[in-house]
Protein backbone atom coordinates (compact mmCIF):
# COMPACT_ATOMS: atom_id res chain seq x y z
CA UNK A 1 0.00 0.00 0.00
CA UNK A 2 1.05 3.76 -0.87
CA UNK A 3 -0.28 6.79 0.53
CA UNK A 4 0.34 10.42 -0.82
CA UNK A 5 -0.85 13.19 1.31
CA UNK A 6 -0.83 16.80 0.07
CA UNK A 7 -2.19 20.45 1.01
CA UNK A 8 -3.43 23.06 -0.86
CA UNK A 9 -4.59 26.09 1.68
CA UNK A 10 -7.51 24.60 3.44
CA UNK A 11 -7.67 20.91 2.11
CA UNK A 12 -5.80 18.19 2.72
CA UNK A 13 -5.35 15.17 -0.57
CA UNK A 14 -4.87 11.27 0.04
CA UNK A 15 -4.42 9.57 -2.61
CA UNK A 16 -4.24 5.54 -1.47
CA UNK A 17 -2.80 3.04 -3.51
CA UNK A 18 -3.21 -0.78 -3.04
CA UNK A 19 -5.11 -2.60 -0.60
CA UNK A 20 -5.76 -1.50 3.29
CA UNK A 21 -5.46 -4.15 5.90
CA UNK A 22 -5.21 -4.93 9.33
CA UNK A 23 -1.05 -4.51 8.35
CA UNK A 24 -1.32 -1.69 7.10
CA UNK A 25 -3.63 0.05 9.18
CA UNK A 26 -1.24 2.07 11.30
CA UNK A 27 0.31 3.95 8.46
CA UNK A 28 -3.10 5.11 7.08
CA UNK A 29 -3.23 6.02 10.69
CA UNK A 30 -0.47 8.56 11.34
CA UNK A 31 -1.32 10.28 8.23
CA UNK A 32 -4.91 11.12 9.40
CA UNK A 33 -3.51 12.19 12.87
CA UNK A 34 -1.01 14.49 10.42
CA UNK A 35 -4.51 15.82 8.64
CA UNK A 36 -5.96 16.42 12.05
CA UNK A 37 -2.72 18.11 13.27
CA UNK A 38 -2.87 20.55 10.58
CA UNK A 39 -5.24 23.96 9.73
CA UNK A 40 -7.21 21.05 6.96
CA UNK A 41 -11.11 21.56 6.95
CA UNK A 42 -11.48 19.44 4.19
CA UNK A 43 -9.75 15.85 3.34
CA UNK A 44 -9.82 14.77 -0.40
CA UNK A 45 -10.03 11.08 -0.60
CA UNK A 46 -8.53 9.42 -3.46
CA UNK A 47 -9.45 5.40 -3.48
CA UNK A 48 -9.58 5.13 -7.22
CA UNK A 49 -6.45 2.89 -7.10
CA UNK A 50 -7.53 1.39 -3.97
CA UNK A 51 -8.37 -2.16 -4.64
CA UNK A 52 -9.60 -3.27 -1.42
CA UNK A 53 -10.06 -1.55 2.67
CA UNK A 54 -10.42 -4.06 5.16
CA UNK A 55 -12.68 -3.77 8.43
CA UNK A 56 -9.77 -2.25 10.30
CA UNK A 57 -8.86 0.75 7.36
CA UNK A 58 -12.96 1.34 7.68
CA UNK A 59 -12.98 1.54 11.48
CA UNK A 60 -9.45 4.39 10.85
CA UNK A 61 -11.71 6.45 8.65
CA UNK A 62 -14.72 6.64 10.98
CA UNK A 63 -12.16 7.54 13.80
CA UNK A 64 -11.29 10.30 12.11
CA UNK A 65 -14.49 11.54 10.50
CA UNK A 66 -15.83 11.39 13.96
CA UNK A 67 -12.37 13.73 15.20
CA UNK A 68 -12.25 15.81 11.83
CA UNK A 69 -16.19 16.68 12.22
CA UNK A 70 -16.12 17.46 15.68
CA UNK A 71 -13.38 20.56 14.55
CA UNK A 72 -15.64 21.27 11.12
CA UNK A 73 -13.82 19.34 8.85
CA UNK A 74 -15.45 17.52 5.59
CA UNK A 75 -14.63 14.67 4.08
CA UNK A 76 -15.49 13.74 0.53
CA UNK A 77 -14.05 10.56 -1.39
CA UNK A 78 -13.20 12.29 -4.86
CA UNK A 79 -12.89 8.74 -6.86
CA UNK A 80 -12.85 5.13 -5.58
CA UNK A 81 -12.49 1.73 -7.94
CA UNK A 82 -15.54 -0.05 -8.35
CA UNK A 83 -15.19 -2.50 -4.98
CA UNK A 84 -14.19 0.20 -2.67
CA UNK A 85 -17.54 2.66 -3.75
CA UNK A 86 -19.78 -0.80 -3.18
CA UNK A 87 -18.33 -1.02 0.16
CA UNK A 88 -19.17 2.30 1.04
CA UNK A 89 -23.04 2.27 -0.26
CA UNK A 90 -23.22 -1.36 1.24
CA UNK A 91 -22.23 0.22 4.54
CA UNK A 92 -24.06 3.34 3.98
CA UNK A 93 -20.51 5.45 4.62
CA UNK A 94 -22.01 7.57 1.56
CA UNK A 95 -24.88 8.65 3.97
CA UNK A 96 -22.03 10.27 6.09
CA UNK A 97 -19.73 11.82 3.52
CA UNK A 98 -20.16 12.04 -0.59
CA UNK A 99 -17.99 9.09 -2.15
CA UNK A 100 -17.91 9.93 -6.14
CA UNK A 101 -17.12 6.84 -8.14
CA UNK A 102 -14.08 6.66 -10.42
């Protein structure tokens, strides 16, 4: 897995490559704490070349959506592959925050 985090003013850009596991986690991790650590209000989600997020990558996003809205902050998933926007409709994530599909 590869993650690319970048700013631009006010939003934050993740671009994750790969597939998110239990493994992996802890990396996907300290980058969010970095987004929350910073003056972010709004995190760009890139999954498109995301194959796969496991139960434990899920629970690190909804950890910090729950942090990130508490301060304001928006997230929006700008593309995700085909399994990874399934997921997120099959676990109603897209009721929480907009997840655009490739």
């Amino acid at each position: 897995m590869n993650i690319e985090l970048t700013y631009n003013g006010n939003v934050a850009a993740m671009s994750i490559e790969g597939i998110l596991n239990s493994e992996n986690a802890h990396v996907l991790q300290e980058k969010l704490v970095e987004v929350l650590a910073s003056s972010a209000t709004l995190l760009e989600l890139d999954l498109f070349e995301c194959k796969n997020i496991s139960s434990t990558g899920i629970g690190k996003i909804l950890l910090f959506y729950k942090d990130f809205i508490g301060r304001s902050g928006e997230i929006e998933v700008v593309r995700s592959s085909n399994s990874v926007y399934e997921l997120f409709s099959m676990l109603k994530l897209n009721q929480l925050f907009t997840v655009n599909l490739g």
